[in-house]
Protein backbone atom coordinates (compact mmCIF):
# COMPACT_ATOMS: atom_id res chain seq x y z
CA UNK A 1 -0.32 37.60 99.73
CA UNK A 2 0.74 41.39 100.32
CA UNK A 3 0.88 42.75 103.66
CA UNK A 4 -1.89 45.49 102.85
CA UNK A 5 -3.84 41.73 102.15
CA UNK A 6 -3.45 40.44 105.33
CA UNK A 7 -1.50 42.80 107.98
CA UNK A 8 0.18 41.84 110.78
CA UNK A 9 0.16 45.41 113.38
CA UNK A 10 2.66 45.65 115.92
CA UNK A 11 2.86 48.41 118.24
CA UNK A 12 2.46 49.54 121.94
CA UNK A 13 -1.20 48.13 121.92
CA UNK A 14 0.41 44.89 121.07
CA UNK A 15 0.08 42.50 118.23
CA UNK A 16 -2.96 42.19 115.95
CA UNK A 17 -3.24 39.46 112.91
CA UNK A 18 -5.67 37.99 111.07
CA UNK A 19 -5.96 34.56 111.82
CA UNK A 20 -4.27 31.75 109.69
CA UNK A 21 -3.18 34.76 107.66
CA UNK A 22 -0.60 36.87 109.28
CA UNK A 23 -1.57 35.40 112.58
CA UNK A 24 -0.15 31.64 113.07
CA UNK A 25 0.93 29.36 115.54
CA UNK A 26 4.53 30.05 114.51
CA UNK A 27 4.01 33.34 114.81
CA UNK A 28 2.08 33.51 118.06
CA UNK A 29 4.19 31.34 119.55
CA UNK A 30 7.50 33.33 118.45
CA UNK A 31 6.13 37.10 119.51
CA UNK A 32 5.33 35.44 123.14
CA UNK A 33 9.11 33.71 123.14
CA UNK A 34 10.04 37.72 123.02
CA UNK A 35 7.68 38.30 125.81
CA UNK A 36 9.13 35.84 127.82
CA UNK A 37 12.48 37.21 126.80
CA UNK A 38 11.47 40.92 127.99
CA UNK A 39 9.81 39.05 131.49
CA UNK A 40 13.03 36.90 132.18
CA UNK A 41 15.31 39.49 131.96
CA UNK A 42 13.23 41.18 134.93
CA UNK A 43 12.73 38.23 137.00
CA UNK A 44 14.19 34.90 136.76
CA UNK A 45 11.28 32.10 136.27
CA UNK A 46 8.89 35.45 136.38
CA UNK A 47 4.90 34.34 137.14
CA UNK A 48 2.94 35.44 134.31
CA UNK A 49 -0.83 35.46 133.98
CA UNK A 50 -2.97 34.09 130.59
CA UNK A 51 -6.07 34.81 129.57
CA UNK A 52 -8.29 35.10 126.35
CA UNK A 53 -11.17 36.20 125.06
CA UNK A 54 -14.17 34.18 123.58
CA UNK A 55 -13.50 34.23 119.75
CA UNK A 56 -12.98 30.30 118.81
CA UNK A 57 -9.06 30.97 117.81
CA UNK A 58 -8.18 31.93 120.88
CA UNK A 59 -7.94 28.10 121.87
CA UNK A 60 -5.18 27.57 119.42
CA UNK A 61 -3.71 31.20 120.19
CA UNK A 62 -3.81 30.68 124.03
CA UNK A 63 -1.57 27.08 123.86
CA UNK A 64 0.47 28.51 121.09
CA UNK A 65 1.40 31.62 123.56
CA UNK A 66 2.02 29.13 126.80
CA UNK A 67 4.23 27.02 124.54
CA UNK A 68 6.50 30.63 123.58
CA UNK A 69 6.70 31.53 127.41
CA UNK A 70 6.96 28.15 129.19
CA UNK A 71 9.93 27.06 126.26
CA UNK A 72 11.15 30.84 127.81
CA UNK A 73 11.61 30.14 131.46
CA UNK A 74 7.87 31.50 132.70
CA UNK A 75 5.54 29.53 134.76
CA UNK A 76 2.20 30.29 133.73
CA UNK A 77 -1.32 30.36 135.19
CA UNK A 78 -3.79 29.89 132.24
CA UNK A 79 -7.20 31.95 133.73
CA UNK A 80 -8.91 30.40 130.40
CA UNK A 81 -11.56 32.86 129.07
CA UNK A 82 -10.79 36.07 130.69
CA UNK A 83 -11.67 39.99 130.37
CA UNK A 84 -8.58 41.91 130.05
CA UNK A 85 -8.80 44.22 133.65
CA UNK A 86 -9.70 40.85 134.96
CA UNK A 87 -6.49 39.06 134.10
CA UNK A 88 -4.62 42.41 135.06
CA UNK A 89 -6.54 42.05 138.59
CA UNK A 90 -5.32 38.66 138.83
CA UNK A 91 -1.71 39.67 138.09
CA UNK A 92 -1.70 41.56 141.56
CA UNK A 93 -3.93 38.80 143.38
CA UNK A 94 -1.45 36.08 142.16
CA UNK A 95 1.65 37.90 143.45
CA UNK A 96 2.64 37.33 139.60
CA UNK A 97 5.29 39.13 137.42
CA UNK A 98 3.18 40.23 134.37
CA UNK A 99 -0.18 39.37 132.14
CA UNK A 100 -0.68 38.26 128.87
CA UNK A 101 -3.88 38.66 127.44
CA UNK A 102 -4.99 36.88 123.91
CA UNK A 103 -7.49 39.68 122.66
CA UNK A 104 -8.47 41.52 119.70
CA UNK A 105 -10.75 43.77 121.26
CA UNK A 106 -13.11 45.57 119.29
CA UNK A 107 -11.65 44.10 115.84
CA UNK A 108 -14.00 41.69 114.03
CA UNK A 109 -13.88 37.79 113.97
CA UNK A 110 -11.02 37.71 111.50
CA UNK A 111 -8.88 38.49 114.08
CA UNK A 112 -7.02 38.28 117.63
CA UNK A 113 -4.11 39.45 119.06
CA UNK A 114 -1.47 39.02 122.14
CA UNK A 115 -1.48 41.54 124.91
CA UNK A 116 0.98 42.53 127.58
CA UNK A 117 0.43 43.27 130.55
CA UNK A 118 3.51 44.50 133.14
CA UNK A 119 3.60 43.34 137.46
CA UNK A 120 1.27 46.57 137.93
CA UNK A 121 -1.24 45.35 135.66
CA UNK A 122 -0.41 47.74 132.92
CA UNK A 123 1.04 47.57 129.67
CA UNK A 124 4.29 48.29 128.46
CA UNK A 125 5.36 51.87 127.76
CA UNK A 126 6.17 52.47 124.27
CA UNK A 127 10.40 52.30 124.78
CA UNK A 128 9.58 48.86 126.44
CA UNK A 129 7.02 47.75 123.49
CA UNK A 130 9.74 48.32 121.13
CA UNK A 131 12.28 46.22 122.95
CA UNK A 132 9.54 43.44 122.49
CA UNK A 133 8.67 44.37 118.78
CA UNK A 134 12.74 44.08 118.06
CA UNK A 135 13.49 41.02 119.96
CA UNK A 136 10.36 39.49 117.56
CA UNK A 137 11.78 41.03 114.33
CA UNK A 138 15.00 39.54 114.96
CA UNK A 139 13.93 36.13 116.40
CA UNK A 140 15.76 36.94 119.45
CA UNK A 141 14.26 34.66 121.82
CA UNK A 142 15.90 32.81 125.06
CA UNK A 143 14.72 29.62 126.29
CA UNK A 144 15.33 27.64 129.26
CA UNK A 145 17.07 24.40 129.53
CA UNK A 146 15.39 21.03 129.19
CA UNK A 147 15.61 21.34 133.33
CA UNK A 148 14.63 24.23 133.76
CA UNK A 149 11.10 24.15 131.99
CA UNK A 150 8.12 25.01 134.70
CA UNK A 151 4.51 23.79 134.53
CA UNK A 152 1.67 24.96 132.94
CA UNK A 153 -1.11 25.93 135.95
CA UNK A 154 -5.07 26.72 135.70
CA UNK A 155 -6.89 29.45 138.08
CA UNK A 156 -10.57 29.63 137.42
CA UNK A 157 -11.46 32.20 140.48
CA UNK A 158 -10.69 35.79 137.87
CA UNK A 159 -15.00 36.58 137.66
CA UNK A 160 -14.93 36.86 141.80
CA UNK A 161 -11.90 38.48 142.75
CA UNK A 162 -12.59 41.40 139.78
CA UNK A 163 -16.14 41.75 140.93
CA UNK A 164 -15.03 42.27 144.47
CA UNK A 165 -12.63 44.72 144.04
CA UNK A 166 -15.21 46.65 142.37
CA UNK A 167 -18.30 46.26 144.18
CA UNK A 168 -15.17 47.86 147.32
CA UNK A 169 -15.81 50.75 145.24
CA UNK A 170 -19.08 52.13 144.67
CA UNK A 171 -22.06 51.96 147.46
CA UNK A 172 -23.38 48.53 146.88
CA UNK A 173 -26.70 48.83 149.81
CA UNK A 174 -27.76 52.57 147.78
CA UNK A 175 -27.54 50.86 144.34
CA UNK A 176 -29.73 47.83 145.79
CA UNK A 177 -32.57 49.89 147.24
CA UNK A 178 -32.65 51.98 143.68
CA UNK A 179 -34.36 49.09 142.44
CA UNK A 180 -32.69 49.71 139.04
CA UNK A 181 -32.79 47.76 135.54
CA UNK A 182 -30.41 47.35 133.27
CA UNK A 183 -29.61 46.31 129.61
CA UNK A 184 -26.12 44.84 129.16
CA UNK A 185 -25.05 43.56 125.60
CA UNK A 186 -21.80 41.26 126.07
CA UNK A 187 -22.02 40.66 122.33
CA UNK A 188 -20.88 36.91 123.19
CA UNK A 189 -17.46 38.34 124.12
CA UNK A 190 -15.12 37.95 127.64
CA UNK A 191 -17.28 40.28 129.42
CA UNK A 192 -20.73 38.42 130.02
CA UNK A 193 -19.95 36.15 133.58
CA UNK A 194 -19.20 38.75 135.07
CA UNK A 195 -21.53 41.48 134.18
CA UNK A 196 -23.88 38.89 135.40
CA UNK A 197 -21.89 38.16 139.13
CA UNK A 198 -21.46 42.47 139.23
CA UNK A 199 -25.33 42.92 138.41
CA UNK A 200 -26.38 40.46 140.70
CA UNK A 201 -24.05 41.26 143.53
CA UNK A 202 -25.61 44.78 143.05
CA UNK A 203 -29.63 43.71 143.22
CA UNK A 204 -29.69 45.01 139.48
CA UNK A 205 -32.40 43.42 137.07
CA UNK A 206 -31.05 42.68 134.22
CA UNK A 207 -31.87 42.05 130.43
CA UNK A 208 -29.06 40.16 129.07
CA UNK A 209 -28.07 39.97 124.94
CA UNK A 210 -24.76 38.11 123.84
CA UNK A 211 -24.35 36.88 127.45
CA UNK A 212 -22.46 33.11 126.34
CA UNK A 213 -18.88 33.43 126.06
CA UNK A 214 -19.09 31.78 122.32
CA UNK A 215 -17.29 33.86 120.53
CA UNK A 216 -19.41 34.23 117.84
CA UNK A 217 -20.74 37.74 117.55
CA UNK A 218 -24.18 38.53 116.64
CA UNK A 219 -23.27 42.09 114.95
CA UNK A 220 -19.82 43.96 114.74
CA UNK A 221 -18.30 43.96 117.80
CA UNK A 222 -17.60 47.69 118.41
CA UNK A 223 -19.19 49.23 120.63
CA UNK A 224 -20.73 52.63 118.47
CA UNK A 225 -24.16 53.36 117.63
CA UNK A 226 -24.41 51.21 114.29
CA UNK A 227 -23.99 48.70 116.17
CA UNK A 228 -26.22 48.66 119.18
CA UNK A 229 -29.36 48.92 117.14
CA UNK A 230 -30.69 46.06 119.63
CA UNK A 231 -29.85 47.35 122.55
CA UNK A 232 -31.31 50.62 122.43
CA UNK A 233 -34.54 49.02 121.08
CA UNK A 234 -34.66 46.34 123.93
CA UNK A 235 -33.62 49.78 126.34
CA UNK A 236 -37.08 51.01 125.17
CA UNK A 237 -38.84 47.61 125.17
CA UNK A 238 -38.05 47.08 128.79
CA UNK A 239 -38.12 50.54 130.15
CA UNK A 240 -34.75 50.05 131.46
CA UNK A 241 -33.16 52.60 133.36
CA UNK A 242 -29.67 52.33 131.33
CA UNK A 243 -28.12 49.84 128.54
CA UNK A 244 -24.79 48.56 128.65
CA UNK A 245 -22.02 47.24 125.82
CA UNK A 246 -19.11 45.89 126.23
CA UNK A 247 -16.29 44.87 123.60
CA UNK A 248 -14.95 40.89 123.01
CA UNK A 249 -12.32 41.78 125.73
CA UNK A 250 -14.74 43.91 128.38
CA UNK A 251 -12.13 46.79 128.91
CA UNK A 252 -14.82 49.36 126.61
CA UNK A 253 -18.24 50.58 127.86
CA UNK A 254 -20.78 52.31 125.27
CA UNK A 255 -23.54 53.58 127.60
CA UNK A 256 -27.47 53.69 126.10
CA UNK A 257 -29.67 56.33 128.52
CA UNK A 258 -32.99 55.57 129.80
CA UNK A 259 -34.88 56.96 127.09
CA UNK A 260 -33.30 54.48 124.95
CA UNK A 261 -30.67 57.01 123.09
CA UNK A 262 -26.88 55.84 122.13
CA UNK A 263 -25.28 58.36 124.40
CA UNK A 264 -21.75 57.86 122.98
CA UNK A 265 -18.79 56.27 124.10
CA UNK A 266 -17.27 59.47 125.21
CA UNK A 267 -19.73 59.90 127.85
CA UNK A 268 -18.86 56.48 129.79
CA UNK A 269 -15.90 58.47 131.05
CA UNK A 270 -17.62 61.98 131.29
CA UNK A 271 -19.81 60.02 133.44
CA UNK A 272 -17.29 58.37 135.36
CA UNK A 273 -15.27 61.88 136.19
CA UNK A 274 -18.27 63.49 137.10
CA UNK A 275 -18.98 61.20 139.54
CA UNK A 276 -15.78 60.10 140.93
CA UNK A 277 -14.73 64.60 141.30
CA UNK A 278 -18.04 65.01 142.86
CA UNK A 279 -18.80 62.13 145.19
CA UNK A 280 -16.07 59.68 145.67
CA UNK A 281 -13.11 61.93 146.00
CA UNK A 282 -10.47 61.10 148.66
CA UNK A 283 -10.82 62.68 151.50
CA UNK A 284 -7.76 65.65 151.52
CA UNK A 285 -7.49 65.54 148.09
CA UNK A 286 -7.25 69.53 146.74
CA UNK A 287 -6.58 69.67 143.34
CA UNK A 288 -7.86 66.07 141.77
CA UNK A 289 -5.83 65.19 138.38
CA UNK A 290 -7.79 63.41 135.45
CA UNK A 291 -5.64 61.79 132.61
CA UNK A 292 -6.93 61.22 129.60
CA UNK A 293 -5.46 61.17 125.89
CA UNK A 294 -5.35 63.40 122.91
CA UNK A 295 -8.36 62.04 121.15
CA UNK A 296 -10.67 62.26 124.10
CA UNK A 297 -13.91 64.83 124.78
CA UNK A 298 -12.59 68.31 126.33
CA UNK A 299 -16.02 67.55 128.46
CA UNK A 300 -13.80 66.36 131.18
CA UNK A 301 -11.99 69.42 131.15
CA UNK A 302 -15.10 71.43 131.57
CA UNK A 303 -15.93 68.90 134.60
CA UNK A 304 -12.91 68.54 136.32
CA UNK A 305 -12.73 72.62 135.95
CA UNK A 306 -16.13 72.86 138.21
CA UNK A 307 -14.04 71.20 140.91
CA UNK A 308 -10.90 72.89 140.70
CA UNK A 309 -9.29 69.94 139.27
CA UNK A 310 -6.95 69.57 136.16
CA UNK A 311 -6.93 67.24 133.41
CA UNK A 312 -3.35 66.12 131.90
CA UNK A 313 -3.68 64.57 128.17
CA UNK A 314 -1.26 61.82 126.04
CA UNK A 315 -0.70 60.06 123.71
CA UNK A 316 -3.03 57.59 122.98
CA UNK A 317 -2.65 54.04 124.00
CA UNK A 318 -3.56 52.65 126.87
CA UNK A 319 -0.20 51.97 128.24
CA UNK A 320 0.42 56.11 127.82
CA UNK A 321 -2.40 57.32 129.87
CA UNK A 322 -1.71 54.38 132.48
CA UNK A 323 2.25 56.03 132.55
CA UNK A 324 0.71 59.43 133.16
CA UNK A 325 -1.89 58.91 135.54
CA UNK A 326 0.50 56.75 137.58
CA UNK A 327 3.55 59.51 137.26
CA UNK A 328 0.86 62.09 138.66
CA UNK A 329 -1.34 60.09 141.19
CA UNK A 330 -4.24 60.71 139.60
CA UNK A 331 -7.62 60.14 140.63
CA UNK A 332 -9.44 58.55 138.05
CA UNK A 333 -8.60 58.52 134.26
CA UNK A 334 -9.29 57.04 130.81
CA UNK A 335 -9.63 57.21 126.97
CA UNK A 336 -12.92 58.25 124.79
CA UNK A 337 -13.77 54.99 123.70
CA UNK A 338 -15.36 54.02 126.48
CA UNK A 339 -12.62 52.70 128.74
CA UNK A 340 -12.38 54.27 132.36
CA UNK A 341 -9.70 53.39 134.65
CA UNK A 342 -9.91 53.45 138.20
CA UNK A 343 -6.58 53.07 139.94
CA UNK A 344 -7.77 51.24 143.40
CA UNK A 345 -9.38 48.33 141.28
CA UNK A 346 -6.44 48.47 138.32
CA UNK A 347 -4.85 50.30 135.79
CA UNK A 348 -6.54 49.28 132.67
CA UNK A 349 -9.74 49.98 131.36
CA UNK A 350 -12.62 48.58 132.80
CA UNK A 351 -16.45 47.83 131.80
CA UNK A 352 -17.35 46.92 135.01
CA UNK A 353 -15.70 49.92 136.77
CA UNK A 354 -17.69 52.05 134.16
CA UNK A 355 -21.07 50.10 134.89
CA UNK A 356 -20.75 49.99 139.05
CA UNK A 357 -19.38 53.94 138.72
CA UNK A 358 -22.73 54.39 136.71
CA UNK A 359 -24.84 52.95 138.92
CA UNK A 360 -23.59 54.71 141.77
CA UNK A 361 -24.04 57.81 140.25
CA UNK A 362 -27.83 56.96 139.53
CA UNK A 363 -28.26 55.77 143.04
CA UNK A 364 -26.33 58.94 144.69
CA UNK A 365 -28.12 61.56 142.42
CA UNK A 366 -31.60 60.23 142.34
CA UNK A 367 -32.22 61.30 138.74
CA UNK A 368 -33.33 59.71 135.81
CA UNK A 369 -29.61 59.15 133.33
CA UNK A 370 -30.87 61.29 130.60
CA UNK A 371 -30.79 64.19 132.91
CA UNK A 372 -27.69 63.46 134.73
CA UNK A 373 -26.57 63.65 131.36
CA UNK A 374 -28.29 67.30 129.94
CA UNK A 375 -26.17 68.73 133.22
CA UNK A 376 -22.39 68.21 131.25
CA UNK A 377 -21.08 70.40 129.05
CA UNK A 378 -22.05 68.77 125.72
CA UNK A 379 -19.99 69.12 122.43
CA UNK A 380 -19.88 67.05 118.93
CA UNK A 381 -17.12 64.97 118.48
CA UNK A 382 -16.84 63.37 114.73
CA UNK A 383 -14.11 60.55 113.95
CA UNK A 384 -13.12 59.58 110.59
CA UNK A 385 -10.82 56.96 109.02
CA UNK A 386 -9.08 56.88 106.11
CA UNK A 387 -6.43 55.14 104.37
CA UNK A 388 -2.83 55.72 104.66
CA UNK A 389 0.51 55.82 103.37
CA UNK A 390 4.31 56.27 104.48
CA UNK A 391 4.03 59.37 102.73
CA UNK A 392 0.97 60.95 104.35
CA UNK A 393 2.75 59.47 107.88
CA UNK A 394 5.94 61.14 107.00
CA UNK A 395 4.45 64.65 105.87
CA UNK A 396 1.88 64.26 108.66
CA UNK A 397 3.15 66.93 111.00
CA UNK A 398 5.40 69.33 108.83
CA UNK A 399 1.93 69.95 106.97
CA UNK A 400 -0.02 70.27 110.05
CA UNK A 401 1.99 72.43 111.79
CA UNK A 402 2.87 74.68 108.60
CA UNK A 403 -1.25 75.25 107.96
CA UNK A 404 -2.02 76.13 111.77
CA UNK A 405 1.06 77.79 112.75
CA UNK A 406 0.40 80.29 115.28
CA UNK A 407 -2.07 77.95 116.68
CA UNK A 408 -1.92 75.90 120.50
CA UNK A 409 -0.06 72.39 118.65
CA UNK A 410 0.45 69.14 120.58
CA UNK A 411 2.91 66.76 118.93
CA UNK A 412 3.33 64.20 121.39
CA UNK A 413 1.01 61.54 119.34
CA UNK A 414 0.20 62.93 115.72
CA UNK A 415 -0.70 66.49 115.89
CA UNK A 416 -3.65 67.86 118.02
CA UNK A 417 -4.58 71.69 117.40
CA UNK A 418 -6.46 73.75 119.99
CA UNK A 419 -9.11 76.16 120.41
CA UNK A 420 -10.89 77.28 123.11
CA UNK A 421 -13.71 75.70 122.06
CA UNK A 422 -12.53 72.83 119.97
CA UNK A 423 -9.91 70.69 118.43
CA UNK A 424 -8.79 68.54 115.50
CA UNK A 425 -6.22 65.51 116.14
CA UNK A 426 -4.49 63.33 113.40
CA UNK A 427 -2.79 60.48 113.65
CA UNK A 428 -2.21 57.39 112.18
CA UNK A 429 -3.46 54.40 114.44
CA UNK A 430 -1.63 52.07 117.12
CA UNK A 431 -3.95 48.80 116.01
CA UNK A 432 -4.97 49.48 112.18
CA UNK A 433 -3.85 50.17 108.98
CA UNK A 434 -5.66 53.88 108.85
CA UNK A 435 -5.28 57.25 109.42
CA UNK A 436 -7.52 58.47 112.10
CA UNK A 437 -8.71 62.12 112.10
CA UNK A 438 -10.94 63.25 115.17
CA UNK A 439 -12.57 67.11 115.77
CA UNK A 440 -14.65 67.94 118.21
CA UNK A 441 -16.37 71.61 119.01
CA UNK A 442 -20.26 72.73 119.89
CA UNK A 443 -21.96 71.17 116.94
CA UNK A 444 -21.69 68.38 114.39
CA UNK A 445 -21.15 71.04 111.22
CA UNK A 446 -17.99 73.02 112.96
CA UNK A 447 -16.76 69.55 113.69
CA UNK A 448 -16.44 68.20 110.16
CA UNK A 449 -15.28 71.54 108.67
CA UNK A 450 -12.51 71.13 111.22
CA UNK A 451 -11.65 67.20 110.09
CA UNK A 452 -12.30 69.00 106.04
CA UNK A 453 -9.52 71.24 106.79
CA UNK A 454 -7.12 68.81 107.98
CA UNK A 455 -8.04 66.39 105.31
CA UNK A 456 -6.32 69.49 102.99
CA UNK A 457 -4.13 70.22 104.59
CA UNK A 458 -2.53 66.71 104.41
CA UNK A 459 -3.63 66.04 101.18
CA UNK A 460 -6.39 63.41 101.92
């Protein structure tokens, strides 16, 4: 079995395998011995959080993890099935030293994966990651003494104290007397028991699809139009005033408006900027920073510019905007896929900061979500994948740069080239084996000449 057969991806996102493949219990259970290694070394029996997701493996994956970081020195506090900003919440509620999260996110059934999370509730930065990834290479793990072994502990309480640090943010009387309805696929993922305690702790009815925690889910687990054929439909069906989807792990929101029509993930953090800049900005704040990464819709710029506010991009990864937005206090902050993060509830991304931010909005503005949504700036954004190769990584930016030189060129993730109208990023990914080339500008056609050109540029 080759490695293109059955890859195991390790970077600052984490690990990824495909279970019983490049994914085993020796395996699990040796990358969280380096995770324990990295949290001992901080903290001497350090307090670290676990929780999964709802695919079936994550059983097996979640003992197999314990076993790495009790046999390590950590005492652990297994949350069971978990979203992934609700075990980072519980990090800070617990007084513990870090998170682990067992998660694949939006990656079929095939797989899972093993998250870190730091004592802030974010995840490594990259220098950090690598100290992990090299400690696992090189079997470098650390374990305690046959005296020094701490017990395995179970908190069940994550659904309430995540719902109640976000229903601190967002006007929870004006959201009950809009009356509203809702459509939330939880495509049997993390994310359903507590959409349900947020939407009822908010007055919202709610039609509910993939709401059990099984696991099993009913289409491909991404959040992008293909897949929410059903939710837009049952949008329509129950004349609902928005529709909701969330991925296995709850940290991505795809948004459906009221008329039914897949707005695009890029939008749930459009939405969430525009809202936060205009109505929930600190009081004595002057000029309000917005972090987002390289891929991500220049719509926020456009926003934040309304406001005198400024928007600060990197690299993409989670962990990178987190570093950023916490470097320059910023207000709120996020990536395109969906994933908003809101720095008083935690610094991850969050599906139920980007559904109570949404429904604020609709209760402060008064206005249907279709025409909240005519008032931004609206471009086309187009992202491909294709395969790739050590070659195509190593001539990635010597090509790029030679065949728009003279051009605004961002290296710090890939290459991003800017207009002042659009852009064109390539990179190859953090969490697959693919190359991932993303344009956006003012229509669909200008957008995929831009991705053409790169794709010759580089060969393709």
């Amino acid at each position: 079995m080759s490695t293109s057969d059955a890859p195991l991806m390790l970077s600052v996102s984490g690990l990824r395998g495909l279970i019983g493949r490049s994914l085993t219990p020796v395996i699990a259970t040796r990358y969280a011995a380096a995770l324990g290694k990295w949290m001992t070394q901080q903290q001497r029996q350090p307090h670290v959080v676990l929780g999964r997701d709802s695919r079936p493996s994550g059983q097996w994956l979640e003992l197999a993890v314990a076993s790495g970081l009790i046999a390590s020195g950590c005492r652990v506090t297994s949350l069971g099935i978990a979203t992934t900003p609700g075990v980072a919440v519980m990090i800070g509620h617990l007084h513990a030293h870090g998170g682990i999260v067992v998660t694949a996110s939006h990656n079929p059934l095939p797989w899972n994966g093993i998250k870190a999370l730091r004592h802030d509730g974010v995840a490594p930065p990259a220098d950090q990651a690598a100290r992990i990834i090299d400690d696992f290479h090189h079997d470098a793990a650390s374990y305690a003494g046959p005296t020094d072994l701490p017990c395995l502990s179970h908190d069940p309480t994550a659904v309430q104290v995540h719902v109640h640090r976000v229903l601190q943010q967002v006007d929870v009387d004006a959201i009950r007397r809009r009356k509203l309805k809702v459509v939330v696929d939880s495509v049997c993922g993390a994310g359903g028991p507590e959409a349900v305690a947020l939407l009822d702790a908010l007055g919202v009815e709610r039609v509910h699809l993939g709401a059990e925690p099984t696991g099993l889910f009913p289409h491909p687990p991404e959040p992008i139009a293909e897949n929410l054929t059903g939710l837009t439909d049952a949008v329509r069906e129950h004349h609902a005033d928005a529709g909701f989807a969330q991925d296995p792990d709850a940290d991505r929101l795809a948004i459906v408006d009221d008329t039914g029509r897949y707005i695009g993930e890029e939008y749930t953090l459009a939405l969430a900027v525009h809202h936060v800049l205009r109505h929930r900005l600190p009081t004595g704040t002057t000029t309000p920073i917005v972090v987002a990464h390289l891929s991500t819709s220049r719509m926020i710029e456009d926003i934040a510019a309304a406001v005198g506010g400024r928007v600060l991009r990197s690299p993409v990864g989670e962990a990178n905007v987190a570093q950023v937005m916490q470097r320059s206090n910023a207000i709120v902050g996020g990536e395109g896929n969906g994933g908003v993060i809101l720095p008083p509830v935690v610094g991850v991304r969050d599906s139920l900061v980007a559904m109570a931010l949404t429904l604020d909005l609709l209760a402060r503005e008064g206005k249907p979500l279709h025409e909240i949504i005519r008032a931004i700036p609206a471009y086309a954004i187009v992202k491909r994948k294709f395969d790739v190769s050590d070659a195509i990584k190593q001539r990635l930016e010597p090509a790029m740069c030679n065949h728009y030189q003279g051009q605004r060129i961002d290296t710090q993730d890939g290459v991003r080239v800017d207009w002042p109208d659009r852009w064109v990023h390539v990179r190859p990914s953090n969490t697959e084996p693919i190359l991932r080339i993303i344009a956006e500008a003012r229509d669909e056609t200008a957008a995929e000449q831009l991705i053409d050109e790169a794709r010759k540029a580089l060969g393709v």
